[in-house]
Protein backbone atom coordinates (compact mmCIF):
# COMPACT_ATOMS: atom_id res chain seq x y z
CA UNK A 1 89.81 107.32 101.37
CA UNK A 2 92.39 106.99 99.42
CA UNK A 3 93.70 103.81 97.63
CA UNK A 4 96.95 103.94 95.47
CA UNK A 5 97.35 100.79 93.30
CA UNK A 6 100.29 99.84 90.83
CA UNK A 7 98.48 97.73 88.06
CA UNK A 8 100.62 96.35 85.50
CA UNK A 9 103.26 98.66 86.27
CA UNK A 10 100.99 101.59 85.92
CA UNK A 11 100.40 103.50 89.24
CA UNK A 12 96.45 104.87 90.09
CA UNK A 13 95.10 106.68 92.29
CA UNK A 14 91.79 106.04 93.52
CA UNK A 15 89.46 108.73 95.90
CA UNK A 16 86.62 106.90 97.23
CA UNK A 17 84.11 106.81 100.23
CA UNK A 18 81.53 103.99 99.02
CA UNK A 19 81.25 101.25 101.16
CA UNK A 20 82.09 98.25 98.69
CA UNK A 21 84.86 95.81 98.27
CA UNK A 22 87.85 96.81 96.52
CA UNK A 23 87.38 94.25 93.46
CA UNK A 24 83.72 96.52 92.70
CA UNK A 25 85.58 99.75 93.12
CA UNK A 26 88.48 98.43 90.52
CA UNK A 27 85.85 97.53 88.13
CA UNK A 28 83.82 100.78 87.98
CA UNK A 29 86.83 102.70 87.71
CA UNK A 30 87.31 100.86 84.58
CA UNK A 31 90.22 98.93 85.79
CA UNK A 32 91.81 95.36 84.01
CA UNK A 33 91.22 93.10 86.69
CA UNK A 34 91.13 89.36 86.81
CA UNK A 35 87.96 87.88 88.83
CA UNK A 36 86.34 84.23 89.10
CA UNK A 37 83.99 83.19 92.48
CA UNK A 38 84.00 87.01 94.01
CA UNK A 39 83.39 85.16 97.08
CA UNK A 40 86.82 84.54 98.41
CA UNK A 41 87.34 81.01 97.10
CA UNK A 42 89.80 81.20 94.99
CA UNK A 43 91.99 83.53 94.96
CA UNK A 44 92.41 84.70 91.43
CA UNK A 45 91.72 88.38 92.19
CA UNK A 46 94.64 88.18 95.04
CA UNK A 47 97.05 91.60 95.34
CA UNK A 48 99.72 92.58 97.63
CA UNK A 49 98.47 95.03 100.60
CA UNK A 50 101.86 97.49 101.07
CA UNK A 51 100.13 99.85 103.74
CA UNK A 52 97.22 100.32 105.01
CA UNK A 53 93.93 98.28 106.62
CA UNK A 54 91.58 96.35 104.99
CA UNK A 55 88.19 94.54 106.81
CA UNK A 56 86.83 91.38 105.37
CA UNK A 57 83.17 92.23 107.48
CA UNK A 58 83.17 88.27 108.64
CA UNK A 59 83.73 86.82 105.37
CA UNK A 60 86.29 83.71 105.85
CA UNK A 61 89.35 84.39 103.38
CA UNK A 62 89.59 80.55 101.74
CA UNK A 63 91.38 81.76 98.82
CA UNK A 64 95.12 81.95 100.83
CA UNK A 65 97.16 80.19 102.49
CA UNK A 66 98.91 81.38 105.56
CA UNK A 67 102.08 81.92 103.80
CA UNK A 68 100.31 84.18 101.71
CA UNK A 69 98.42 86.37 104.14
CA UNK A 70 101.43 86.50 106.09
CA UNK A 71 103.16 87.60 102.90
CA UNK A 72 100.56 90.45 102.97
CA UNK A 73 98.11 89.29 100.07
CA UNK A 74 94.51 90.01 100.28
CA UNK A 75 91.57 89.17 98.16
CA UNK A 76 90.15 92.53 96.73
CA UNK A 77 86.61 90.87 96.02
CA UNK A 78 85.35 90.47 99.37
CA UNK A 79 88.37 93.40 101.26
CA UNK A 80 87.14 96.62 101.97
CA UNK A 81 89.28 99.43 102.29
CA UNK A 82 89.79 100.54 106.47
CA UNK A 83 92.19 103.16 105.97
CA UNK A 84 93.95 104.51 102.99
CA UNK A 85 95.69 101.92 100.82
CA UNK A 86 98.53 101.00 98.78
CA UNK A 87 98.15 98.12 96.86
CA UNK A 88 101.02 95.91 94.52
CA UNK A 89 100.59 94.62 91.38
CA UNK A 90 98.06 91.63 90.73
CA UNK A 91 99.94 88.56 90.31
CA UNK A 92 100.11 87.86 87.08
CA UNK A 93 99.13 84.35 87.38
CA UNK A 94 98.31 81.95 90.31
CA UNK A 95 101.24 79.52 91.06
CA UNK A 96 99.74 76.84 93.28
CA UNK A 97 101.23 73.97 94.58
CA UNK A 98 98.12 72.33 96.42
């Protein structure tokens, strides 16, 4: 698969077949990413899914609101990649209003 991600305004481009969730793949690739539960509480690790599938293998997705996942954001420690990817920018910081 193939998984093309714009980090900081830097665009990668990832080749991978391992069956792991996207946050794990970021890190070994030696990727700046920001992490906290890894168990899709709270969101911190959130990105924007452009194209592409992603499976959450029953896991419950806490860490969004509706707006959010409607918005297209997905939590890359517990997503694995479906299809082939492209991923936004990390958001910089978390701007909650709960």
């Amino acid at each position: 698969m193939r998984i093309s991600l714009t980090l900081q305004q830097q665009a990668h481009e990832l080749e991978t077949d391992l069956d792991q969730p996207l946050l794990t793949l970021f890190k070994a690739k030696g990727l700046p990413v920001r992490e906290a539960c890894r168990n899709g509480n709270c969101g911190v690790c959130r990105c924007r899914l452009v194209s592409g599938e992603v499976d959450y293998q029953s896991r419950k997705v806490y860490g969004l609101r509706e707006e959010e996942i409607s918005e297209g954001f997905i939590l890359t420690c517990i997503a694995y990649a479906v299809t082939d990817l492209e991923l936004d920018d990390f958001l910089p910081k978390l701007q909650r209003l709960d």
